[in-house]
N, C-alpha and C. Protein backbone atom coordinates (compact mmCIF):
# COMPACT_ATOMS: atom_id res chain seq x y z
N UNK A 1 -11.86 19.68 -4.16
CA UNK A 1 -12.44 20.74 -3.37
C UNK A 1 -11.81 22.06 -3.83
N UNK A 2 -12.15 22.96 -4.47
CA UNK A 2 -12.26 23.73 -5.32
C UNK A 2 -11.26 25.48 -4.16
N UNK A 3 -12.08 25.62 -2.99
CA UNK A 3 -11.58 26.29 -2.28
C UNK A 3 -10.57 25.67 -1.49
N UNK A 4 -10.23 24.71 -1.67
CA UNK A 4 -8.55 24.12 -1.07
C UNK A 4 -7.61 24.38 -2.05
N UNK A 5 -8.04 24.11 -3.29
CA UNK A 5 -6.62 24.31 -4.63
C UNK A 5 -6.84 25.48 -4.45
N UNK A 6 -7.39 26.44 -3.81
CA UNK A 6 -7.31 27.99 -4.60
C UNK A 6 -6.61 28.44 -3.38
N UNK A 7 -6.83 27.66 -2.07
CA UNK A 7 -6.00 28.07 -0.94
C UNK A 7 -4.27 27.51 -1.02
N UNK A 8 -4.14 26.47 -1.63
CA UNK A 8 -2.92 25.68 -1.86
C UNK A 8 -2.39 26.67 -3.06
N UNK A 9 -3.04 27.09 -4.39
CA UNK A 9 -2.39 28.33 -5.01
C UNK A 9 -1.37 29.19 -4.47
N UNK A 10 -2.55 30.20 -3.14
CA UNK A 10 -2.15 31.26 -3.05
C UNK A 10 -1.39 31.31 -1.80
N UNK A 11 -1.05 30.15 -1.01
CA UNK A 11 -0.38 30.02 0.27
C UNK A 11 0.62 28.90 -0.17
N UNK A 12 0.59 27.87 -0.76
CA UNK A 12 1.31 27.13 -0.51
C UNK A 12 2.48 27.40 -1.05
N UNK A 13 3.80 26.68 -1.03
CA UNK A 13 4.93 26.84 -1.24
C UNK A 13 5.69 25.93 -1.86
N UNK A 14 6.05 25.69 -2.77
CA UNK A 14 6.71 24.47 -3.41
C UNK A 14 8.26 24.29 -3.23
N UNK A 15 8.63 23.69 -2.28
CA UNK A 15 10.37 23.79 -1.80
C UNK A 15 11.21 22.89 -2.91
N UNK A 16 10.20 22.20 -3.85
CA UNK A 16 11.09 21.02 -4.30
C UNK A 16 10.05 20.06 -5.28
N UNK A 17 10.57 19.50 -6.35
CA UNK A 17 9.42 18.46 -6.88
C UNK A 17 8.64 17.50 -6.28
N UNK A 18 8.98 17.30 -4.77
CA UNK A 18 8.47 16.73 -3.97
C UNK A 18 8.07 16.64 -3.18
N UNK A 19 8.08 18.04 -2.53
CA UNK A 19 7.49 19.12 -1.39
C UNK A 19 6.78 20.15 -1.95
N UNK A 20 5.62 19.95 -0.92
CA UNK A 20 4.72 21.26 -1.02
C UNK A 20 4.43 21.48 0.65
N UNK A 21 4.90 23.16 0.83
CA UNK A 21 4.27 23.42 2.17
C UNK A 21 3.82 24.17 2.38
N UNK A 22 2.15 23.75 3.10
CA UNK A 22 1.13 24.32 3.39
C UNK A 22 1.04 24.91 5.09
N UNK A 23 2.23 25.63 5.73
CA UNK A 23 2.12 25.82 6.82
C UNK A 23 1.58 26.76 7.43
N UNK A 24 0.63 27.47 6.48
CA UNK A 24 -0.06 28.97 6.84
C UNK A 24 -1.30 28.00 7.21
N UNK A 25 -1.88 27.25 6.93
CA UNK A 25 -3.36 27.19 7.01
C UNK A 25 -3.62 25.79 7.58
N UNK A 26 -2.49 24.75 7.46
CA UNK A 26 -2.72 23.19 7.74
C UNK A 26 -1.77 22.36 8.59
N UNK A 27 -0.71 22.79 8.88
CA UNK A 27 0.51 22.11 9.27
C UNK A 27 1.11 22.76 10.40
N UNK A 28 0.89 24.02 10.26
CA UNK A 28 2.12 24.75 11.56
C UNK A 28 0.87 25.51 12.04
N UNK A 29 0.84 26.90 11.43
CA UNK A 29 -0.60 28.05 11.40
C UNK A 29 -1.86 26.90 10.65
N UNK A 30 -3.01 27.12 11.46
CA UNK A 30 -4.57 26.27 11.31
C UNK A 30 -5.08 27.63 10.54
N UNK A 31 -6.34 27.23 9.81
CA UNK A 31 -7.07 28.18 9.38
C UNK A 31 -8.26 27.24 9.75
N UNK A 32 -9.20 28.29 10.43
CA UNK A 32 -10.45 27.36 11.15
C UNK A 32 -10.93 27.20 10.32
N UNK A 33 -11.43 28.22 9.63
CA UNK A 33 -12.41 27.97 8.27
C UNK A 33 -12.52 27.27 7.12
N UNK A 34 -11.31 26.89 6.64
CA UNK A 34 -10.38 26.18 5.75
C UNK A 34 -10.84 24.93 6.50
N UNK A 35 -10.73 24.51 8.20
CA UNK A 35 -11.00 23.54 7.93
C UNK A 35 -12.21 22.85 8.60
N UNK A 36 -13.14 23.80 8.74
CA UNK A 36 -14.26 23.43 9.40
C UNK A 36 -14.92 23.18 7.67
N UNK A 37 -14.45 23.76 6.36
CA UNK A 37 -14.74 23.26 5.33
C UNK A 37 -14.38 22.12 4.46
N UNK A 38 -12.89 21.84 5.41
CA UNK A 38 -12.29 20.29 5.12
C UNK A 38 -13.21 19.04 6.26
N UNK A 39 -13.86 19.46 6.95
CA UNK A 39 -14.39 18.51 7.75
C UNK A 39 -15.91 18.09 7.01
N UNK A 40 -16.79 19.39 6.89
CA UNK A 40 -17.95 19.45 5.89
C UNK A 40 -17.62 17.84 4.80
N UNK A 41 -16.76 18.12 4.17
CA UNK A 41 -16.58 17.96 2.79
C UNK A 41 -16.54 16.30 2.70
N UNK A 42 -15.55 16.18 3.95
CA UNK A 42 -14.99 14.33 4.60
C UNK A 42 -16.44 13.81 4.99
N UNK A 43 -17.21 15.43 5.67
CA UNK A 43 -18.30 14.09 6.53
C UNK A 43 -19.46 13.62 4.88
N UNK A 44 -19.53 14.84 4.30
CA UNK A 44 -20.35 14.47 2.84
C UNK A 44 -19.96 13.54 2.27
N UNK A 45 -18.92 12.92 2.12
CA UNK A 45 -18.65 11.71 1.06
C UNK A 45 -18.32 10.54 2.36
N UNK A 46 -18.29 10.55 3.46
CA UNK A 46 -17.98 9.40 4.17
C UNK A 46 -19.74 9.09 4.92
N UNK A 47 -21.03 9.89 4.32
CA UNK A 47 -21.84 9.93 5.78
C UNK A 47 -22.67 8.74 5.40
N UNK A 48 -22.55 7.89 4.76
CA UNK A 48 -23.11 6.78 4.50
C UNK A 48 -22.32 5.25 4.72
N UNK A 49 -21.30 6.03 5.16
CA UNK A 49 -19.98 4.57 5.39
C UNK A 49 -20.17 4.03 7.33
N UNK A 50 -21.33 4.95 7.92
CA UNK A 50 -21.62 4.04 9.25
C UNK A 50 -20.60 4.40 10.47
N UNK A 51 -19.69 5.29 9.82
CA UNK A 51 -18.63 5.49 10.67
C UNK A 51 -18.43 5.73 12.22
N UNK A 52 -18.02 4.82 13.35
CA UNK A 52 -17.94 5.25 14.75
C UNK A 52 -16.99 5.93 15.34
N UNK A 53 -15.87 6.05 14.79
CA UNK A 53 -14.42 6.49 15.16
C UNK A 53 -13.49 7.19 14.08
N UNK A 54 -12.64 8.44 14.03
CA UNK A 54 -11.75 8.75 13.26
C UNK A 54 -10.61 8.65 13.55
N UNK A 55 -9.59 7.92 13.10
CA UNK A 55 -8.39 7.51 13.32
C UNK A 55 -7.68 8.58 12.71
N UNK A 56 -6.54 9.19 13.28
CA UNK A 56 -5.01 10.27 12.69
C UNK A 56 -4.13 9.60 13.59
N UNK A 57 -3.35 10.81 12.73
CA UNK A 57 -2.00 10.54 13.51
C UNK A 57 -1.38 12.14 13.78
N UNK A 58 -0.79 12.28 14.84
CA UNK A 58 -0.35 13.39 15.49
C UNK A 58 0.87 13.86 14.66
N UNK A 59 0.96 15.16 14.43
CA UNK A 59 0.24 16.04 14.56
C UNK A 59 -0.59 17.13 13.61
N UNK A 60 -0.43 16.52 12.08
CA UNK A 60 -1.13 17.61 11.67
C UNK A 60 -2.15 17.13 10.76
N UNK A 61 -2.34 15.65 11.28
CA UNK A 61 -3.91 15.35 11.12
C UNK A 61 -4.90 15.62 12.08
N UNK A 62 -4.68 16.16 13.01
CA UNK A 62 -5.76 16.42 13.95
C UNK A 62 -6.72 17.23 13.81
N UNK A 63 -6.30 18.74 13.29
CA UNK A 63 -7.59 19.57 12.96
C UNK A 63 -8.30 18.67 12.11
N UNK A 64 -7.70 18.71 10.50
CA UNK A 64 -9.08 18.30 9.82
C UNK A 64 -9.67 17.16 10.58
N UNK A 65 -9.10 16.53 11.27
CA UNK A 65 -10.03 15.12 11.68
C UNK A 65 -10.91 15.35 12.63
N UNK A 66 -10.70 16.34 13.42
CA UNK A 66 -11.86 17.05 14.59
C UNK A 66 -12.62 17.49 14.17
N UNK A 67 -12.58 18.72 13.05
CA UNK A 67 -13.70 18.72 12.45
C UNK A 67 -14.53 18.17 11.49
N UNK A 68 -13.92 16.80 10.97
CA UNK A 68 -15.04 15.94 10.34
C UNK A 68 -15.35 14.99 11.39
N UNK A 69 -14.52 15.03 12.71
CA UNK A 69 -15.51 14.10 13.71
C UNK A 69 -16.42 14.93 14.25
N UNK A 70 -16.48 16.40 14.19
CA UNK A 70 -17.61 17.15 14.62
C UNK A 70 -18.59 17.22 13.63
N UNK A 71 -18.13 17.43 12.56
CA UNK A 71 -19.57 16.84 11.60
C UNK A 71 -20.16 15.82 11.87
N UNK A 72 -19.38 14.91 12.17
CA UNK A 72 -20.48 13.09 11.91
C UNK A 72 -20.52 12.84 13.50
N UNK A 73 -20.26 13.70 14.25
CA UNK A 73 -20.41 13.57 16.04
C UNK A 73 -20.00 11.93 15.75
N UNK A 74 -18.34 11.75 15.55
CA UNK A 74 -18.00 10.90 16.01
C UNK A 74 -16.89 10.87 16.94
N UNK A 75 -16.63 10.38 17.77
CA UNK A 75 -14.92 10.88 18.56
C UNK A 75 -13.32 10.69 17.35
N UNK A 76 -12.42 11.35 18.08
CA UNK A 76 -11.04 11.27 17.01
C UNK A 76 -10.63 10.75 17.84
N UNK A 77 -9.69 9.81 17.50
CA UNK A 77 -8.16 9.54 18.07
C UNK A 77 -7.06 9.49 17.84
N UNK A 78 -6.09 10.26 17.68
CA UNK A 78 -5.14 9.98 17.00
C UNK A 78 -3.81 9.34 17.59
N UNK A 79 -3.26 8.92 16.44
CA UNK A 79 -2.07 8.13 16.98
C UNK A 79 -1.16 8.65 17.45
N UNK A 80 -0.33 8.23 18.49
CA UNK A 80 1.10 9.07 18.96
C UNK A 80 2.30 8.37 18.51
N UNK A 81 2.65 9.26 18.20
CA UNK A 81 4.61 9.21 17.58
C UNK A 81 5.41 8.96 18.58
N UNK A 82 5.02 8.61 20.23
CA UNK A 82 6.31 8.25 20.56
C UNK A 82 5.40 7.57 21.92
N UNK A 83 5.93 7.49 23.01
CA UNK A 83 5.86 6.90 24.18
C UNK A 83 5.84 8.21 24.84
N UNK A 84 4.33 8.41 25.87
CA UNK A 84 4.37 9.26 26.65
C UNK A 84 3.90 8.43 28.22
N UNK A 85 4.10 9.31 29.20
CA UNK A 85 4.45 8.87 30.38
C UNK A 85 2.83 8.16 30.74
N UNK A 86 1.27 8.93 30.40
CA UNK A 86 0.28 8.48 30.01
C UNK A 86 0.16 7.77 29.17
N UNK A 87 0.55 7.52 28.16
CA UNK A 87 0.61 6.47 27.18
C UNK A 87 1.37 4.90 26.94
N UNK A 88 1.17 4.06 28.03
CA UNK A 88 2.37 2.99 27.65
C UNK A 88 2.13 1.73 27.88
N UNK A 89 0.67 1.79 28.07
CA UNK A 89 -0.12 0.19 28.44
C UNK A 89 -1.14 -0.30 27.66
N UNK A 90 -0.94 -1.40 27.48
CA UNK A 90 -2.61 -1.70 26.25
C UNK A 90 -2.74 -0.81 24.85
N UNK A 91 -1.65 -1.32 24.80
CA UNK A 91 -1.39 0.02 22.98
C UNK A 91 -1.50 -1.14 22.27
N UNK A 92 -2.31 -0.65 20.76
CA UNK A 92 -2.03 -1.52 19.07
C UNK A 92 -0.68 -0.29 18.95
N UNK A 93 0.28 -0.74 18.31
CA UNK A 93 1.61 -0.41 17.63
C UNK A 93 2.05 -0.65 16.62
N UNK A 94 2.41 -0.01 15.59
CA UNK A 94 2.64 -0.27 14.11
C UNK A 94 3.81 0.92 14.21
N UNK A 95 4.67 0.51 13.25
CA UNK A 95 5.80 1.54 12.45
C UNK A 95 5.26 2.07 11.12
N UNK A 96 6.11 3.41 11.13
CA UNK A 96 5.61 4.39 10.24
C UNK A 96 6.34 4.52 9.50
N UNK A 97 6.80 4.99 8.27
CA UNK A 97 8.11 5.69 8.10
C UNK A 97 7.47 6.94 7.09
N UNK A 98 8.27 7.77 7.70
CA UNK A 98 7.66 9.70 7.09
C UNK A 98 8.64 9.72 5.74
N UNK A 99 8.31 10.17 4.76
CA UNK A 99 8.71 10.83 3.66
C UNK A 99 9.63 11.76 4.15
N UNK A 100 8.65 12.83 4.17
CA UNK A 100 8.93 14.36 4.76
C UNK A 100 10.17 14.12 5.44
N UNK A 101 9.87 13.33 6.71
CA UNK A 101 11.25 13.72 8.09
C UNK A 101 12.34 12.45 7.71
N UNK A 102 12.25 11.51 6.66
CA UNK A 102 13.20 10.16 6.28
C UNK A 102 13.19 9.90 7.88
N UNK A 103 12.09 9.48 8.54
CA UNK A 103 12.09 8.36 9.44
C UNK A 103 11.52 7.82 10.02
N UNK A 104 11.86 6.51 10.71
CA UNK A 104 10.84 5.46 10.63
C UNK A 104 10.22 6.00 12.65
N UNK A 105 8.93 5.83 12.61
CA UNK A 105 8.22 5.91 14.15
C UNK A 105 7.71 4.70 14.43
N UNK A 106 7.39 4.65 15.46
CA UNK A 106 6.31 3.82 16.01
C UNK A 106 5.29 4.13 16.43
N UNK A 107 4.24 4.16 15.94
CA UNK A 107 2.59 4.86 16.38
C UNK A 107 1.91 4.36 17.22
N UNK A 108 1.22 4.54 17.80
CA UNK A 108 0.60 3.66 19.34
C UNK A 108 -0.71 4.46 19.31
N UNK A 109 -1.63 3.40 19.69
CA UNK A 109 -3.25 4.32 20.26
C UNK A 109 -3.56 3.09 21.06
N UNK A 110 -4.54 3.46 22.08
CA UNK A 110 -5.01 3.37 23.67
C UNK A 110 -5.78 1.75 22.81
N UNK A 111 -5.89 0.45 23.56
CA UNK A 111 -6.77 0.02 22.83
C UNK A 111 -8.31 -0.03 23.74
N UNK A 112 -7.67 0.64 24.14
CA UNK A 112 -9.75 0.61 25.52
C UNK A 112 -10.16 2.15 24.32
N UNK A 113 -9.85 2.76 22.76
CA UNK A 113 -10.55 3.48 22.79
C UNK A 113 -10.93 3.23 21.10
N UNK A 114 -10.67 2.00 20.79
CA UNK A 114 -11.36 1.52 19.37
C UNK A 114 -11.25 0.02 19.72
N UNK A 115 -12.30 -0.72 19.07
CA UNK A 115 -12.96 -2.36 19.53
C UNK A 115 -13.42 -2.61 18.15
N UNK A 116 -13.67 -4.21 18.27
CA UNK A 116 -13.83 -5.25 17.22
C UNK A 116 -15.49 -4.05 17.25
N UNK A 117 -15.94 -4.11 15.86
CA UNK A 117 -17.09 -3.48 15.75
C UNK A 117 -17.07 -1.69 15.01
N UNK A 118 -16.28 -1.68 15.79
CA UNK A 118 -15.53 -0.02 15.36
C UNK A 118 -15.52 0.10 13.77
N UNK A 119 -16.57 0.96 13.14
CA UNK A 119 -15.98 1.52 11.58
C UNK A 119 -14.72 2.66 12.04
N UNK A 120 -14.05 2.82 11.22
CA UNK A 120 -12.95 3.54 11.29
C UNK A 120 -12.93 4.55 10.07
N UNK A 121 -12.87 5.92 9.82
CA UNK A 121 -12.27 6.62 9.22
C UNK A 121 -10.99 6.70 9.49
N UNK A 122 -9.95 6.86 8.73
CA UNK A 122 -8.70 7.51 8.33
C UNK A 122 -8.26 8.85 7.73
N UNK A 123 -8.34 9.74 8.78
CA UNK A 123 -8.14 11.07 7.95
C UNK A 123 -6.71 11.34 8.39
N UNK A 124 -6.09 12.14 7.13
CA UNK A 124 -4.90 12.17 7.20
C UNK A 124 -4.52 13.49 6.24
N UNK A 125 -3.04 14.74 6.70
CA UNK A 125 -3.06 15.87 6.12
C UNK A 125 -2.52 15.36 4.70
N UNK A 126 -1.78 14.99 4.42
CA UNK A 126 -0.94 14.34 3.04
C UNK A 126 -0.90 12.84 2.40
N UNK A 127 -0.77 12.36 1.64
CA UNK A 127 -1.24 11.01 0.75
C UNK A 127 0.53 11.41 -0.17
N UNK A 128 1.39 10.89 0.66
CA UNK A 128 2.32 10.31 -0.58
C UNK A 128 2.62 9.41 -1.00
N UNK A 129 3.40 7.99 0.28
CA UNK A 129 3.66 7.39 -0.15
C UNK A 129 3.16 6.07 0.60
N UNK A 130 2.04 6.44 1.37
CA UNK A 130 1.05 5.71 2.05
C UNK A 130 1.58 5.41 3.31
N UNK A 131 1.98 5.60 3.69
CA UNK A 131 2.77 5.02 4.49
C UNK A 131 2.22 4.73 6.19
N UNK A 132 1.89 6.22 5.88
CA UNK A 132 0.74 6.74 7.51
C UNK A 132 -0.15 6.08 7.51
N UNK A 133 -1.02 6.15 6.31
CA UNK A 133 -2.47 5.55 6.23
C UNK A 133 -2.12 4.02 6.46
N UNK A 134 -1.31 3.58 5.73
CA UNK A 134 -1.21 1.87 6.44
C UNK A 134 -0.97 1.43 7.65
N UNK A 135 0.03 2.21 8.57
CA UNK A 135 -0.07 2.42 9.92
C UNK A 135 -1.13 2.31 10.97
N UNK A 136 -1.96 3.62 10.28
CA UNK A 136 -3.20 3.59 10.82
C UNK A 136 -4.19 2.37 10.87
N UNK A 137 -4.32 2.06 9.10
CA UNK A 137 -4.98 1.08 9.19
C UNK A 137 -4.86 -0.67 9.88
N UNK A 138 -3.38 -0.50 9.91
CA UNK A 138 -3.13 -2.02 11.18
C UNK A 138 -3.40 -1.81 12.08
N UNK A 139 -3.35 -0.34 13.00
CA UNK A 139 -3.83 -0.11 14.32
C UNK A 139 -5.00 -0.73 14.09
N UNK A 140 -5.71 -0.41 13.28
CA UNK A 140 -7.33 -0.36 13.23
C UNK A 140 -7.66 -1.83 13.21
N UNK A 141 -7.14 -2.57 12.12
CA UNK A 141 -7.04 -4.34 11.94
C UNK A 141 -6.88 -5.19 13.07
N UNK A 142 -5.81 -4.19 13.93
CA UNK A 142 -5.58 -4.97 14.96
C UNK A 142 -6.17 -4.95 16.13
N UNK A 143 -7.22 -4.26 16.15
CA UNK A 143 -8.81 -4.02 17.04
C UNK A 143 -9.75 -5.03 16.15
N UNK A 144 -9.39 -5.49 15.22
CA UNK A 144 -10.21 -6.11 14.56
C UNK A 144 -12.00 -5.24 14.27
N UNK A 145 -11.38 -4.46 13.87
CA UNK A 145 -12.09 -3.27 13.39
C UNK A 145 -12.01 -2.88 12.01
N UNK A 146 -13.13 -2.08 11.55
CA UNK A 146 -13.00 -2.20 10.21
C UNK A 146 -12.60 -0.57 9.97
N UNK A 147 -11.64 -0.60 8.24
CA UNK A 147 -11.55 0.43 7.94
C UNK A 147 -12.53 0.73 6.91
N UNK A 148 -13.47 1.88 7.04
CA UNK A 148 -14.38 2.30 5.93
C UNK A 148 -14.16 3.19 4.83
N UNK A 149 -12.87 3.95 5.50
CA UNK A 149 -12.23 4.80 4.45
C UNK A 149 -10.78 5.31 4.47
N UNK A 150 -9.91 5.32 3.61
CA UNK A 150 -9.39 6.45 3.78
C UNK A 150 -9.44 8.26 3.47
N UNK A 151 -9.32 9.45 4.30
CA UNK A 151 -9.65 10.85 3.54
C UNK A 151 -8.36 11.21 4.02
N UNK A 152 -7.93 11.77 2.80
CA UNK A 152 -6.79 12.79 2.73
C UNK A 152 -6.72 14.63 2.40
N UNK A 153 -6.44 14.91 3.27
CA UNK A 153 -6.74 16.89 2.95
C UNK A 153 -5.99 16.54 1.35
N UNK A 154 -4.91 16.38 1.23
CA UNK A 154 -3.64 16.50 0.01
C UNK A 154 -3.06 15.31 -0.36
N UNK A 155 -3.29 15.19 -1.49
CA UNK A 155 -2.96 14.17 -2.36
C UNK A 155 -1.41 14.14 -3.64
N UNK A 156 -0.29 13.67 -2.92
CA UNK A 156 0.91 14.23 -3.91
C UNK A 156 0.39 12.89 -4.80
N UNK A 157 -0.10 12.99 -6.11
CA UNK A 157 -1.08 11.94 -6.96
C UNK A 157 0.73 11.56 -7.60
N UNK A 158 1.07 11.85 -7.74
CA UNK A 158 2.58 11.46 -8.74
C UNK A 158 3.58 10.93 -8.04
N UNK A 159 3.21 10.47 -6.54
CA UNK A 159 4.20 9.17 -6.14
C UNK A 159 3.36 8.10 -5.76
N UNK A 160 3.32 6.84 -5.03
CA UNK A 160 2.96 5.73 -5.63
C UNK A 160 1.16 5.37 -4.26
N UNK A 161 1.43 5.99 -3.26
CA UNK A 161 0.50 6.14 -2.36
C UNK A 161 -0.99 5.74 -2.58
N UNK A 162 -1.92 6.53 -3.18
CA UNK A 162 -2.98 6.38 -3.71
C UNK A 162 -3.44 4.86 -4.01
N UNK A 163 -2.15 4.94 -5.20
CA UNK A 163 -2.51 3.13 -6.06
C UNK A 163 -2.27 1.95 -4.81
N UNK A 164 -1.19 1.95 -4.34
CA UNK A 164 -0.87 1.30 -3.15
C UNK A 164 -2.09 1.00 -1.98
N UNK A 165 -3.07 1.93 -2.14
CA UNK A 165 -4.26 1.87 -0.72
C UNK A 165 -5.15 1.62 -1.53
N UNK A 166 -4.97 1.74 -2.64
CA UNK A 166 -6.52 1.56 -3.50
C UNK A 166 -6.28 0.26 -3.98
N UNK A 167 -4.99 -1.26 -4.26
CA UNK A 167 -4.88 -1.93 -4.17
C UNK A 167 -4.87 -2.77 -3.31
N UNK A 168 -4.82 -2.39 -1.62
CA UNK A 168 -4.96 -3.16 -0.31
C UNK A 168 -6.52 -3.20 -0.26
N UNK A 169 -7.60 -1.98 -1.52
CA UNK A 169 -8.72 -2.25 -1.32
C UNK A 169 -9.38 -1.38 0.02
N UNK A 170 -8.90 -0.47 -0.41
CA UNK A 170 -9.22 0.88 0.92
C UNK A 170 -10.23 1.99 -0.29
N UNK A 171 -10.71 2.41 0.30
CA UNK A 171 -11.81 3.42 -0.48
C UNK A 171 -11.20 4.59 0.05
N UNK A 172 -10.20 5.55 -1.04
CA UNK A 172 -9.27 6.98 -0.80
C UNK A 172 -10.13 8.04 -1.38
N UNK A 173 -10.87 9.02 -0.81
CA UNK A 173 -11.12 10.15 -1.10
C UNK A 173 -10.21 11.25 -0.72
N UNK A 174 -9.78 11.97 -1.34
CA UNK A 174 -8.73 13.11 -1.48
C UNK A 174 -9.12 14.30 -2.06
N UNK A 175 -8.78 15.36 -0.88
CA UNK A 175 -9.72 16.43 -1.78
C UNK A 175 -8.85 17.71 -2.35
N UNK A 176 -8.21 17.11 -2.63
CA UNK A 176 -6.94 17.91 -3.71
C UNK A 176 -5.87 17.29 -3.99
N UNK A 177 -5.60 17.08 -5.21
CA UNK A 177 -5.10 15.93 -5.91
C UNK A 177 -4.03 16.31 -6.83
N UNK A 178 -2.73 16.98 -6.50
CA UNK A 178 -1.75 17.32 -6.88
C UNK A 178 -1.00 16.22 -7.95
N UNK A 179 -1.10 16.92 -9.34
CA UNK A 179 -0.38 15.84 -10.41
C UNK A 179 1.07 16.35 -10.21
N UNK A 180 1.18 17.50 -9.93
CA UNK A 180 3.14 17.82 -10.27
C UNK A 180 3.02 18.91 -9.64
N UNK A 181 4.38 19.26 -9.30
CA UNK A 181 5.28 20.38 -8.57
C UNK A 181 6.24 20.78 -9.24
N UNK A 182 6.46 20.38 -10.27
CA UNK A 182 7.32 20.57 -11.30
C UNK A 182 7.78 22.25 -11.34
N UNK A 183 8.48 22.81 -11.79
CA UNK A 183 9.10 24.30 -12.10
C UNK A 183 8.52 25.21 -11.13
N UNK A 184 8.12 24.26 -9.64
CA UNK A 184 7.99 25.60 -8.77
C UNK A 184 6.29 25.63 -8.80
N UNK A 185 5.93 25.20 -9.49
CA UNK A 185 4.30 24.79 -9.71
C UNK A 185 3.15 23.83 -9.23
N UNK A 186 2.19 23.88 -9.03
CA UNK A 186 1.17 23.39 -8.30
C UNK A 186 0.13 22.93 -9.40
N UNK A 187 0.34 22.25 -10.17
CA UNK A 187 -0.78 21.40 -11.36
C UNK A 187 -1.95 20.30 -10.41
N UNK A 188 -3.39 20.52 -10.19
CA UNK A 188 -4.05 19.22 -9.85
C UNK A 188 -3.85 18.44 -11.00
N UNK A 189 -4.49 17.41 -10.44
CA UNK A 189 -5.28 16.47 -11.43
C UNK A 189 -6.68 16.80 -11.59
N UNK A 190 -7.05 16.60 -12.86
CA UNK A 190 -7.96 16.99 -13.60
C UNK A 190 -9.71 15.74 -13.89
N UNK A 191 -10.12 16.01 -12.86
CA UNK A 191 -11.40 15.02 -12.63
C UNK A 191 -12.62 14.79 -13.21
């Protein structure tokens, strides 16, 4: 997606060969537009996959996933990172472990709000080391529900993530596909 690398150019920030942060437009500060065009983009390549439900995880998969569940008028749900005082009965539960924060969660979603039958999208802000997306997707397994996709806003393509979901046999669309961070730099991959 052509206007995401040009937004990841000129905003993003490279802290490290292994960090990139996008907190003007995706992570901390939202840019509506940015992602009412990241939602467009998810519902175009997913609108033939049947989809009833979009699965995230809190918190900075939620925009893009609202607005590609407002494209395909499907509901979102996303997963929670911890135990809230509303949240603590009839949960699917899977562990996470974050790159970014080095640590491991436990993710929880309602199960009165995905069922055997349920297609599932997976939208998610980053693709490193899969970790989220597999999370997600046992929540989803364990509704005995199907996953139809995974979509990722950002793709760090040069750690092992991608191959890892595309070998469990998950269908990963990613719409910016970072080969290196190398010298402070932002290289895609080249499609």
């Amino acid at each position: 997606m052509y206007a995401l690398e040009q937004k990841i150019l000129a905003e993003g920030i490279v802290l490290s060969d292994q960090v990139l942060k996008v907190d003007s437009f995706l992570n901390h500060q939202i840019d509506p537009v940015m992602m009412q065009q990241i939602g467009q983009e998810f519902a175009r390549l997913f609108k033939d996959a049947g989809i009833t439900k979009i699965i995230t995880i809190e918190a900075s998969g939620i925009a893009p996933a609202v607005m590609a569940g407002l494209e395909l008028g499907v509901p979102v749900i996303f997963a929670r990172k911890y135990q809230s005082l509303t949240l603590k009965d009839d949960l699917y539960r899977s562990k996470v472990f974050s790159f970014t924060k080095q640590i491991e969660s436990t993710i929880a979603i309602s199960k009165k709000h995905i069922s055997a039958g349920d297609k599932a999208l997976v939208i998610d802000d980053f693709l490193a080391n899969g970790q989220a997306a597999l999370g997600l997707a046992d929540l989803i397994h364990q509704a005995h529900a199907e996953v139809v996709g995974i979509g990722i806003v950002i793709e760090k393509s040069f750690q092992p993530g991608r191959q890892l979901l595309l070998d469990k046999g998950y269908r990963v669309e990613s719409l910016a596909r970072v080969e290196s961070l190398a010298n402070g730099t932002v290289t895609f991959v080249q499609e």
